[in-house]
Protein backbone atom coordinates (compact mmCIF):
# COMPACT_ATOMS: atom_id res chain seq x y z
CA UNK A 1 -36.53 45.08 -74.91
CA UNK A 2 -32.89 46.41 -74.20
CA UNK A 3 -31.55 42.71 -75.85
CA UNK A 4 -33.95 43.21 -78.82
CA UNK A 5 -32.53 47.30 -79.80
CA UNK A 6 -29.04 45.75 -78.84
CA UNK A 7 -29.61 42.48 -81.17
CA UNK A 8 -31.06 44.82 -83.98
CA UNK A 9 -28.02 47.44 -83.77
CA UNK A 10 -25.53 44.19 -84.07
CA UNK A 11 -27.62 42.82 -86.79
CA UNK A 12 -27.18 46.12 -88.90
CA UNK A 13 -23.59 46.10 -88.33
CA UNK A 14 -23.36 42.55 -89.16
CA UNK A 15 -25.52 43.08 -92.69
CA UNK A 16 -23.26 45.62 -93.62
CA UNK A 17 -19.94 44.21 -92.92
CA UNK A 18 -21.12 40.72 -94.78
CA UNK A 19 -23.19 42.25 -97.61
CA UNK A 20 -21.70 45.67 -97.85
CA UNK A 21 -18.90 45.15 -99.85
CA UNK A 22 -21.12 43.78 -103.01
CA UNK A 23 -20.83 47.44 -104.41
CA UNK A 24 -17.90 47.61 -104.35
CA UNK A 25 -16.40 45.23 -106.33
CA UNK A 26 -13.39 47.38 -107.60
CA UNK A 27 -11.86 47.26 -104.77
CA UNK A 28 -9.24 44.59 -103.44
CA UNK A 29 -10.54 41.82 -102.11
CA UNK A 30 -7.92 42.26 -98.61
CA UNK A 31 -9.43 45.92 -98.16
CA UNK A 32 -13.08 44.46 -98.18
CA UNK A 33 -11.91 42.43 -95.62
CA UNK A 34 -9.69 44.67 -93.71
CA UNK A 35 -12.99 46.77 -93.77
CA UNK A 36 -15.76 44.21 -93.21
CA UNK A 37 -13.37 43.35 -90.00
CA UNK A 38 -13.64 46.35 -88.97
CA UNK A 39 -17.26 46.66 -89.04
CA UNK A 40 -17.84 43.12 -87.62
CA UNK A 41 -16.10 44.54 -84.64
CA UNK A 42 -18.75 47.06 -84.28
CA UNK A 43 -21.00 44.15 -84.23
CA UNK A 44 -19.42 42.61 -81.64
CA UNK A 45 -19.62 45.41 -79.22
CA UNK A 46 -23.79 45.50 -79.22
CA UNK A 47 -24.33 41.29 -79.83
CA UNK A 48 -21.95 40.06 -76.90
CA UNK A 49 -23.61 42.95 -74.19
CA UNK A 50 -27.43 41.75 -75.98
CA UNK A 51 -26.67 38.07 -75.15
CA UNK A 52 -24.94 38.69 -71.51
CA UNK A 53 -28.03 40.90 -70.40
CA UNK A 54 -30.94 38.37 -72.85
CA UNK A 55 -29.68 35.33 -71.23
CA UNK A 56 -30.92 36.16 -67.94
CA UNK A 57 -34.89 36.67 -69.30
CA UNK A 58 -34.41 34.26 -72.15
CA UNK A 59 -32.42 30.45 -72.88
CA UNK A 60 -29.80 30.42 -75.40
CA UNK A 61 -31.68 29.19 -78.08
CA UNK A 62 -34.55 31.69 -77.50
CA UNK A 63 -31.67 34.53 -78.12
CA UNK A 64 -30.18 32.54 -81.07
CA UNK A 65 -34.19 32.57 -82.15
CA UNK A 66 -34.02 36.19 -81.94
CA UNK A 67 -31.24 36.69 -83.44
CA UNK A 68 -32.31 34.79 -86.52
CA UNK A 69 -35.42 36.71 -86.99
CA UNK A 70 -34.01 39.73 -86.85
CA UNK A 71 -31.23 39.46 -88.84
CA UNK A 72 -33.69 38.04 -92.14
CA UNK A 73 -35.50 41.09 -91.11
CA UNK A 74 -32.35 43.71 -90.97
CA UNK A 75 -31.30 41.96 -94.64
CA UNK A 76 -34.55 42.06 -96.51
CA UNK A 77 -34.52 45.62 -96.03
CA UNK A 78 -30.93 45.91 -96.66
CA UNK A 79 -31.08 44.22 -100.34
CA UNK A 80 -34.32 45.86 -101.38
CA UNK A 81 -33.24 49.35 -99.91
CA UNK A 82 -29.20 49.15 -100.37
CA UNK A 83 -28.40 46.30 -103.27
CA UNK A 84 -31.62 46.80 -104.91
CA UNK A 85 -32.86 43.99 -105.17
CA UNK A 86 -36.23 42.01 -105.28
CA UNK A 87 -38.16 41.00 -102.32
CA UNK A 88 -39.84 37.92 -104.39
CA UNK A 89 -42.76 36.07 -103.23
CA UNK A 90 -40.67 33.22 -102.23
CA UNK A 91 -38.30 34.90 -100.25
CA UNK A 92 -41.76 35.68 -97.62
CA UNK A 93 -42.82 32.40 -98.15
CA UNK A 94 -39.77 31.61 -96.43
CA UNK A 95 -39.17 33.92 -94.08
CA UNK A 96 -42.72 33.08 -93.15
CA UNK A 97 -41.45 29.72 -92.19
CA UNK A 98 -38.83 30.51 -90.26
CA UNK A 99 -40.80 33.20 -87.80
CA UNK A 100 -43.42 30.06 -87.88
CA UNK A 101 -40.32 28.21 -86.04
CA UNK A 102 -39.58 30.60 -84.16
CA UNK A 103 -43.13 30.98 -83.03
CA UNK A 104 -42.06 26.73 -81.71
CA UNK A 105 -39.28 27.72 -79.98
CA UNK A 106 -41.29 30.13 -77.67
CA UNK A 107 -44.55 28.27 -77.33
CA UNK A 108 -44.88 27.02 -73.77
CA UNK A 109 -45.91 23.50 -74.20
């Protein structure tokens, strides 16, 4: 559970320092980057600890599984609540999918 809170927390730094900057366009291009940097370091600090203490319950691809579902999950509500944008059918369809693979990856077969 601790990997999952820590994987979410990087996730929600990592949304932010790759999406956040679409509002503000005005600004120079270096200072969203100086910034997203910034904020991607952030990210750093919770994903490196999430995969050190996950990878003794789960295999790297598991984590990298993870990973993946949470961040769709962290951005969906990040464009619908912050960029305001549509959630379209599609975009579930998909998503769908890809928590369907993920569902493979942690099937004991």
């Amino acid at each position: 559970m601790k990997t999952i809170i820590l994987l979410t927390i990087s996730n929600i730094f990592m949304t932010v320092a790759w999406y956040g900057h679409l509002k503000f366009k005005h600004y120079a291009l270096w200072m969203v980057i100086l910034v997203s940097w910034l904020i991607a370091f952030a990210e750093y600090c919770f994903q490196v600890p999430a995969n050190r203490i996950g990878h003794a319950t789960f295999s790297a691809a598991q984590l990298k599984t993870i990973q993946e579902v949470i961040s769709l999950t962290v951005f969906a509500v990040f464009s619908v609540t912050y960029l305001k944008e549509d959630f379209k059918w599609n975009y579930f369809v998909g998503f769908v999918f890809i928590v369907l693979g993920a569902w493979f990856v942690f099937k004991k077969w």
